[in-house]
PDB file of N, CA and C in Angstrom:
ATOM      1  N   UNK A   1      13.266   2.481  -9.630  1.00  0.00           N
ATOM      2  CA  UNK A   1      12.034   2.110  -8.966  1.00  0.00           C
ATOM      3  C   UNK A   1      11.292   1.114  -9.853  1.00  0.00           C
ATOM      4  N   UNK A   2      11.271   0.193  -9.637  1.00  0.00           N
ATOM      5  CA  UNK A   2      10.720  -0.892 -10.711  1.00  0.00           C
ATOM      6  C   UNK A   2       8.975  -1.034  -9.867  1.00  0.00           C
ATOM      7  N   UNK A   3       8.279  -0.846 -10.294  1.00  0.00           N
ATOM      8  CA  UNK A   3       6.608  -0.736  -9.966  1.00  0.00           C
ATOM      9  C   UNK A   3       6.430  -2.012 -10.328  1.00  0.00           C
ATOM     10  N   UNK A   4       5.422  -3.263  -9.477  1.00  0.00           N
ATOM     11  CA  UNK A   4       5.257  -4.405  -9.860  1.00  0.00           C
ATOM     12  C   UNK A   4       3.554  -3.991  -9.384  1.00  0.00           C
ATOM     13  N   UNK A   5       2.391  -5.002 -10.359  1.00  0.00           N
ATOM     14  CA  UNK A   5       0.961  -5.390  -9.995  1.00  0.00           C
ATOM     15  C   UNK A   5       1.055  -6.925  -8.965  1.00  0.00           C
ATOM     16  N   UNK A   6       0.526  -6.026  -7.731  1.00  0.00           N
ATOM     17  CA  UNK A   6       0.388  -6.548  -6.390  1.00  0.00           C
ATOM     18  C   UNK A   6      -1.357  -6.651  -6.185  1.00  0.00           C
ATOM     19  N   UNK A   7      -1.687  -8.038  -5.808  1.00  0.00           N
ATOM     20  CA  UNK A   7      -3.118  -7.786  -5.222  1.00  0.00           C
ATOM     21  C   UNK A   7      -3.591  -6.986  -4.340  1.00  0.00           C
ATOM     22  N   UNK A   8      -5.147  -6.464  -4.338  1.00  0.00           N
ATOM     23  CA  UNK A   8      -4.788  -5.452  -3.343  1.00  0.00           C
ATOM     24  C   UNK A   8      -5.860  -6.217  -1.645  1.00  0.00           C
ATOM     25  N   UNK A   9      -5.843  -7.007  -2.187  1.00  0.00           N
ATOM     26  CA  UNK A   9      -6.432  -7.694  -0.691  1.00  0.00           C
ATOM     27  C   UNK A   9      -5.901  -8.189   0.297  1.00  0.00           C
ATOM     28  N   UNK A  10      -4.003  -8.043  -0.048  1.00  0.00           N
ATOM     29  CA  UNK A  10      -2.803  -8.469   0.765  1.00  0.00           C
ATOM     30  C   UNK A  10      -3.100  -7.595   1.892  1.00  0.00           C
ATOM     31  N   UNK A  11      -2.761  -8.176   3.195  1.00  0.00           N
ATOM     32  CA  UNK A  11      -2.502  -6.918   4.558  1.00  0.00           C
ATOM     33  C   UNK A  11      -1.143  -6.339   4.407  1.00  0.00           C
ATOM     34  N   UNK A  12      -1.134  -5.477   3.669  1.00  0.00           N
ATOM     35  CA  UNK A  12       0.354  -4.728   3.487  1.00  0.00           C
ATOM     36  C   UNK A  12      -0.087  -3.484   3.420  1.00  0.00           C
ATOM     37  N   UNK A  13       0.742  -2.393   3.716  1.00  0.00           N
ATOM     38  CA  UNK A  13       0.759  -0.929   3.682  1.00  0.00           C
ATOM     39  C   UNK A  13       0.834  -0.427   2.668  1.00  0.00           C
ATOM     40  N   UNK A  14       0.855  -0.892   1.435  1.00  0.00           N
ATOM     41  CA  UNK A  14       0.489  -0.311  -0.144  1.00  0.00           C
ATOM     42  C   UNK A  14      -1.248  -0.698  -0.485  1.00  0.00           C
ATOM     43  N   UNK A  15      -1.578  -1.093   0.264  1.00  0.00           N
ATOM     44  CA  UNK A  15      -2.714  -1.997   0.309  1.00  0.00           C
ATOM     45  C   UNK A  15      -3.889  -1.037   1.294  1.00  0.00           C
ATOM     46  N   UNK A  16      -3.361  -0.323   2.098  1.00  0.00           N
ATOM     47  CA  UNK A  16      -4.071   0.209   2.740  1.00  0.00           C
ATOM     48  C   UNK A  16      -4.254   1.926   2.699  1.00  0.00           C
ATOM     49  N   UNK A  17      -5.395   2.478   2.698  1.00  0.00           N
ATOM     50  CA  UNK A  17      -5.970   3.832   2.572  1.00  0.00           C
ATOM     51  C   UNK A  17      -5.439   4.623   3.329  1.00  0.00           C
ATOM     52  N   UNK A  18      -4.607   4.280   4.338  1.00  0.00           N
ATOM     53  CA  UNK A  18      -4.163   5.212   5.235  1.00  0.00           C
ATOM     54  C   UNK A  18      -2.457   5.414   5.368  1.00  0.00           C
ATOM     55  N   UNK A  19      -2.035   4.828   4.255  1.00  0.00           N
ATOM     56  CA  UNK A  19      -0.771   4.706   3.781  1.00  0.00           C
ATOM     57  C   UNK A  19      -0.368   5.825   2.534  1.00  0.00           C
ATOM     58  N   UNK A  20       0.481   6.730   2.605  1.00  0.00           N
ATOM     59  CA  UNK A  20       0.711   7.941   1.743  1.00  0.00           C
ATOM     60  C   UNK A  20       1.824   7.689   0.534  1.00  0.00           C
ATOM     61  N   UNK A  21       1.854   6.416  -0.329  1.00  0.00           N
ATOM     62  CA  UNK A  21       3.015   6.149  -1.043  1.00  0.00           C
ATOM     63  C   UNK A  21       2.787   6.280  -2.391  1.00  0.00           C
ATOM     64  N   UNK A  22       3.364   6.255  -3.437  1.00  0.00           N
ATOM     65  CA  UNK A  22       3.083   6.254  -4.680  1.00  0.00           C
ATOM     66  C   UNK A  22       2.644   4.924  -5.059  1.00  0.00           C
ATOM     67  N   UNK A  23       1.908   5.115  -5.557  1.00  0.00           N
ATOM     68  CA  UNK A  23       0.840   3.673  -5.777  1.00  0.00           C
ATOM     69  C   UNK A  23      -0.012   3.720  -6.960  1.00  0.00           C
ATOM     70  N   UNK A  24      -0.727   3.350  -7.981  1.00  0.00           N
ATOM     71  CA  UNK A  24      -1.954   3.199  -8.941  1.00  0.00           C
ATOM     72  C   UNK A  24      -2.788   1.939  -8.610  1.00  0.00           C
ATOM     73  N   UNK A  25      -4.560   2.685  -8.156  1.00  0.00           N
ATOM     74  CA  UNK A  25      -5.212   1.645  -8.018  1.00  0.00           C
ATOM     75  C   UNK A  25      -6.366   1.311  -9.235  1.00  0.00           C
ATOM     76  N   UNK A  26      -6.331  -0.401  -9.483  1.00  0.00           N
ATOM     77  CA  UNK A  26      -6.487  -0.424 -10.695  1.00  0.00           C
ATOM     78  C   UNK A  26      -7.785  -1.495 -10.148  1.00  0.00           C
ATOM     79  N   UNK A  27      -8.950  -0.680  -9.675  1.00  0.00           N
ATOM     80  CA  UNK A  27     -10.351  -1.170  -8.760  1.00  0.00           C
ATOM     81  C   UNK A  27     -10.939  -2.433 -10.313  1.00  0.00           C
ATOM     82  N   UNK A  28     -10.733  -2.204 -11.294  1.00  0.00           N
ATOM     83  CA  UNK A  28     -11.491  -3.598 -12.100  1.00  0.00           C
ATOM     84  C   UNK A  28     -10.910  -4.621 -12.397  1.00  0.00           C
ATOM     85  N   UNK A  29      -9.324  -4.858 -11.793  1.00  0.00           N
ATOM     86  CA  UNK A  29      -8.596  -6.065 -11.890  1.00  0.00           C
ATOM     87  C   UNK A  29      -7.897  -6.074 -10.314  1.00  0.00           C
ATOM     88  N   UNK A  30      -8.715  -5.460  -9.476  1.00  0.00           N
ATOM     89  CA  UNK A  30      -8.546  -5.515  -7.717  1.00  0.00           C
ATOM     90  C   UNK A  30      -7.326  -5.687  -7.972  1.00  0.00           C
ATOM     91  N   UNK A  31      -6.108  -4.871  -8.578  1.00  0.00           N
ATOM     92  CA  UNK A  31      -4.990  -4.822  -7.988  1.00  0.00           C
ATOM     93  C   UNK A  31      -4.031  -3.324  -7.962  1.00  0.00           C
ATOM     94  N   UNK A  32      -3.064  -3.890  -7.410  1.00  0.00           N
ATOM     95  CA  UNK A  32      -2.271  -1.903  -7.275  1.00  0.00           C
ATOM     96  C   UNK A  32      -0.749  -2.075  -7.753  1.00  0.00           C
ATOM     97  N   UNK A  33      -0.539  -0.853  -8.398  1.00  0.00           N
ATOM     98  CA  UNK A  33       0.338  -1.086  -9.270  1.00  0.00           C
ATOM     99  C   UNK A  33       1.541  -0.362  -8.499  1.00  0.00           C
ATOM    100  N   UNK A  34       2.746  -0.770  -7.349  1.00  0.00           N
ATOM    101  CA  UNK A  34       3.484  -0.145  -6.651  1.00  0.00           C
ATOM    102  C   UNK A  34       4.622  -0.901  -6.210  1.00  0.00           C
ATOM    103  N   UNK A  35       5.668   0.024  -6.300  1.00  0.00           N
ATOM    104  CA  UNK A  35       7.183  -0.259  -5.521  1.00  0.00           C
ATOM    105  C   UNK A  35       7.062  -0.964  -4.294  1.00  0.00           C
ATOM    106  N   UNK A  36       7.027  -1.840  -3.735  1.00  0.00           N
ATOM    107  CA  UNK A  36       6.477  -2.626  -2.513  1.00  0.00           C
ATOM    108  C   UNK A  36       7.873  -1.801  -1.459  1.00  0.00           C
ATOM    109  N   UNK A  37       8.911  -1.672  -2.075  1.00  0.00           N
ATOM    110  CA  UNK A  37      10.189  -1.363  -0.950  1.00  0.00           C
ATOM    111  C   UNK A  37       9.901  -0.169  -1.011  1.00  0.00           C
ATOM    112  N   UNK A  38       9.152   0.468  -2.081  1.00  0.00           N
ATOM    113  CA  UNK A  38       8.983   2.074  -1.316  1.00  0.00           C
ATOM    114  C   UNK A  38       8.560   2.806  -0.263  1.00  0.00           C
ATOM    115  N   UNK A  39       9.003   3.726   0.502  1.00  0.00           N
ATOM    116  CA  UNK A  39       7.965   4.222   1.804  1.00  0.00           C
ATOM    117  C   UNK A  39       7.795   5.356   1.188  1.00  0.00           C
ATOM    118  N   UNK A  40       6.520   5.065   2.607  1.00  0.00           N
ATOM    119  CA  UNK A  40       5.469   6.311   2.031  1.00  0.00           C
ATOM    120  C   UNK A  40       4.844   6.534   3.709  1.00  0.00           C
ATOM    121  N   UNK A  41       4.231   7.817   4.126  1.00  0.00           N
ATOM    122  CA  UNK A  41       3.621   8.213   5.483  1.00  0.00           C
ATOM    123  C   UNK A  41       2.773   7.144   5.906  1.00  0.00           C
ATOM    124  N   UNK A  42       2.525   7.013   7.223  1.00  0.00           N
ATOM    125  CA  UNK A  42       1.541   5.978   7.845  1.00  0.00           C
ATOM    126  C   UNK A  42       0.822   7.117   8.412  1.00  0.00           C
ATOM    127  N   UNK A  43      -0.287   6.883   7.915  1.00  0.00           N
ATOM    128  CA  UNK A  43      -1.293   8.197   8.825  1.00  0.00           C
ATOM    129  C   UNK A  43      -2.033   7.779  10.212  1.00  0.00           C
ATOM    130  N   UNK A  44      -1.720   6.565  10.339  1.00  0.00           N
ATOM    131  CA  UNK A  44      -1.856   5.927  11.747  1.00  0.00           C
ATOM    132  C   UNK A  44      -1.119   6.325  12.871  1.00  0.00           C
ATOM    133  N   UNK A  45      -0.043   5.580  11.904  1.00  0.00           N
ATOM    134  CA  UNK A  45       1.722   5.929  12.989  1.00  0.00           C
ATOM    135  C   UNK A  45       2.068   7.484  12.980  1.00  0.00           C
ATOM    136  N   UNK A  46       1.684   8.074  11.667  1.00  0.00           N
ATOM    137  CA  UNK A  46       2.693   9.073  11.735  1.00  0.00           C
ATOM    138  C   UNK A  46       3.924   9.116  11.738  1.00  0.00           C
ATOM    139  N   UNK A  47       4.350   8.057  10.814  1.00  0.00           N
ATOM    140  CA  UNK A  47       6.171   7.298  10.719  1.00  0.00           C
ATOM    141  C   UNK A  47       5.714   6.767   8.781  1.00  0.00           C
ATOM    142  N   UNK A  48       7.300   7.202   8.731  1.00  0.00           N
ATOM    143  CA  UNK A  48       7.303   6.541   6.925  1.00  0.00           C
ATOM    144  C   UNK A  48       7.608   5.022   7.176  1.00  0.00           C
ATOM    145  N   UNK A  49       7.200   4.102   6.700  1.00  0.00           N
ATOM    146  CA  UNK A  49       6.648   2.694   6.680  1.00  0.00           C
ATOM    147  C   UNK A  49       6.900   2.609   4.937  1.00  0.00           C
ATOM    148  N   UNK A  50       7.175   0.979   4.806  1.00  0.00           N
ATOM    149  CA  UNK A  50       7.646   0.495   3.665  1.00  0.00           C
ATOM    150  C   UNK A  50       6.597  -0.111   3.191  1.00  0.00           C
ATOM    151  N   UNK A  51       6.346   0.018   2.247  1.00  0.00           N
ATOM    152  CA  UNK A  51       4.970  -0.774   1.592  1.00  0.00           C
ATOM    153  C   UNK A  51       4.512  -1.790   1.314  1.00  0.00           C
ATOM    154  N   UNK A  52       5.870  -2.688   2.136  1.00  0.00           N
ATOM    155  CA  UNK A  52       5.826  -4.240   2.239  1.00  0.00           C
ATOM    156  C   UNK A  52       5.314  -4.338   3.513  1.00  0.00           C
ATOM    157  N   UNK A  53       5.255  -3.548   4.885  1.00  0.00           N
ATOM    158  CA  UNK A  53       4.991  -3.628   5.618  1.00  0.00           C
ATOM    159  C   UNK A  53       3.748  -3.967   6.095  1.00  0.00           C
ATOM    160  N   UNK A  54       3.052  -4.562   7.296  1.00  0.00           N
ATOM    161  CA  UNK A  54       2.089  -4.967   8.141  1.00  0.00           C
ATOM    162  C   UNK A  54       1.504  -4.309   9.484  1.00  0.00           C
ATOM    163  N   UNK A  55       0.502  -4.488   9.213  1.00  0.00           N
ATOM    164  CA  UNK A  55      -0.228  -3.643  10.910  1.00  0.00           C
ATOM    165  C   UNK A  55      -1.617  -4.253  10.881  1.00  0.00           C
ATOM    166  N   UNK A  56      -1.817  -4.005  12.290  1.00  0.00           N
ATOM    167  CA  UNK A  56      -3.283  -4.554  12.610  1.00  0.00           C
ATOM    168  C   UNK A  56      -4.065  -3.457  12.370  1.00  0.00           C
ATOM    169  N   UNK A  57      -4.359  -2.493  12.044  1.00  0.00           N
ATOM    170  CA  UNK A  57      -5.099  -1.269  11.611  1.00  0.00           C
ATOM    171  C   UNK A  57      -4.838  -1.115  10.413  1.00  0.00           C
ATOM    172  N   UNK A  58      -4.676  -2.272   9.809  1.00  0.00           N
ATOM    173  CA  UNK A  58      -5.028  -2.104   7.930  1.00  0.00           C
ATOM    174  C   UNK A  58      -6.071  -1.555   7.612  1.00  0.00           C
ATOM    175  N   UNK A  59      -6.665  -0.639   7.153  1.00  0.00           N
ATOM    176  CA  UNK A  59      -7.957  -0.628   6.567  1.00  0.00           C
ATOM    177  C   UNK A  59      -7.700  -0.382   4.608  1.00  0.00           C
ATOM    178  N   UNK A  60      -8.057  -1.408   4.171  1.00  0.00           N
ATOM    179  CA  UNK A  60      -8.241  -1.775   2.796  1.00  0.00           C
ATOM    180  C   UNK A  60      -8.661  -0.739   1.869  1.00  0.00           C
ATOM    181  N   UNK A  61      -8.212  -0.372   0.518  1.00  0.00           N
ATOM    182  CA  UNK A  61      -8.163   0.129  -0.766  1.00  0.00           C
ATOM    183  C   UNK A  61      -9.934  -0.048  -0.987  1.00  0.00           C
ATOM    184  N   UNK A  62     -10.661   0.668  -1.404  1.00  0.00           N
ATOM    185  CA  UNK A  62     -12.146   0.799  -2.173  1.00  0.00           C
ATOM    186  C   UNK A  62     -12.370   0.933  -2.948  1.00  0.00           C
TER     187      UNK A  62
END
């Protein structure tokens, strides 16, 4: 699992609060520290989703 620092203002599903994946959010350099090919739960969908993934019901990291 190689973990890469990803911005977190991307519309991607590592990116978003309602996404259940292993992730570190690192709020004073606005970025997140995560496996982008990893999945993790969509609490939207209710389906495991890849953390590279996209949706119009992003709602953003705080």
């Amino acid at each position: 699992m190689a973990r890469d620092m990803m911005p977190a203002g991307n519309k991607r599903c590592y990116a978003c609060i309602q996404w259940e994946g292993t992730r570190t959010y690192l709020r004073e350099k606005k970025q997140i520290k995560v496996d982008p090919h990893d999945s993790g739960n969509c609490l939207i969908f209710k389906i495991k989703k890849l953390g590279s993934g996209t949706c119009e019901h992003m709602e953003p990291l705080k």
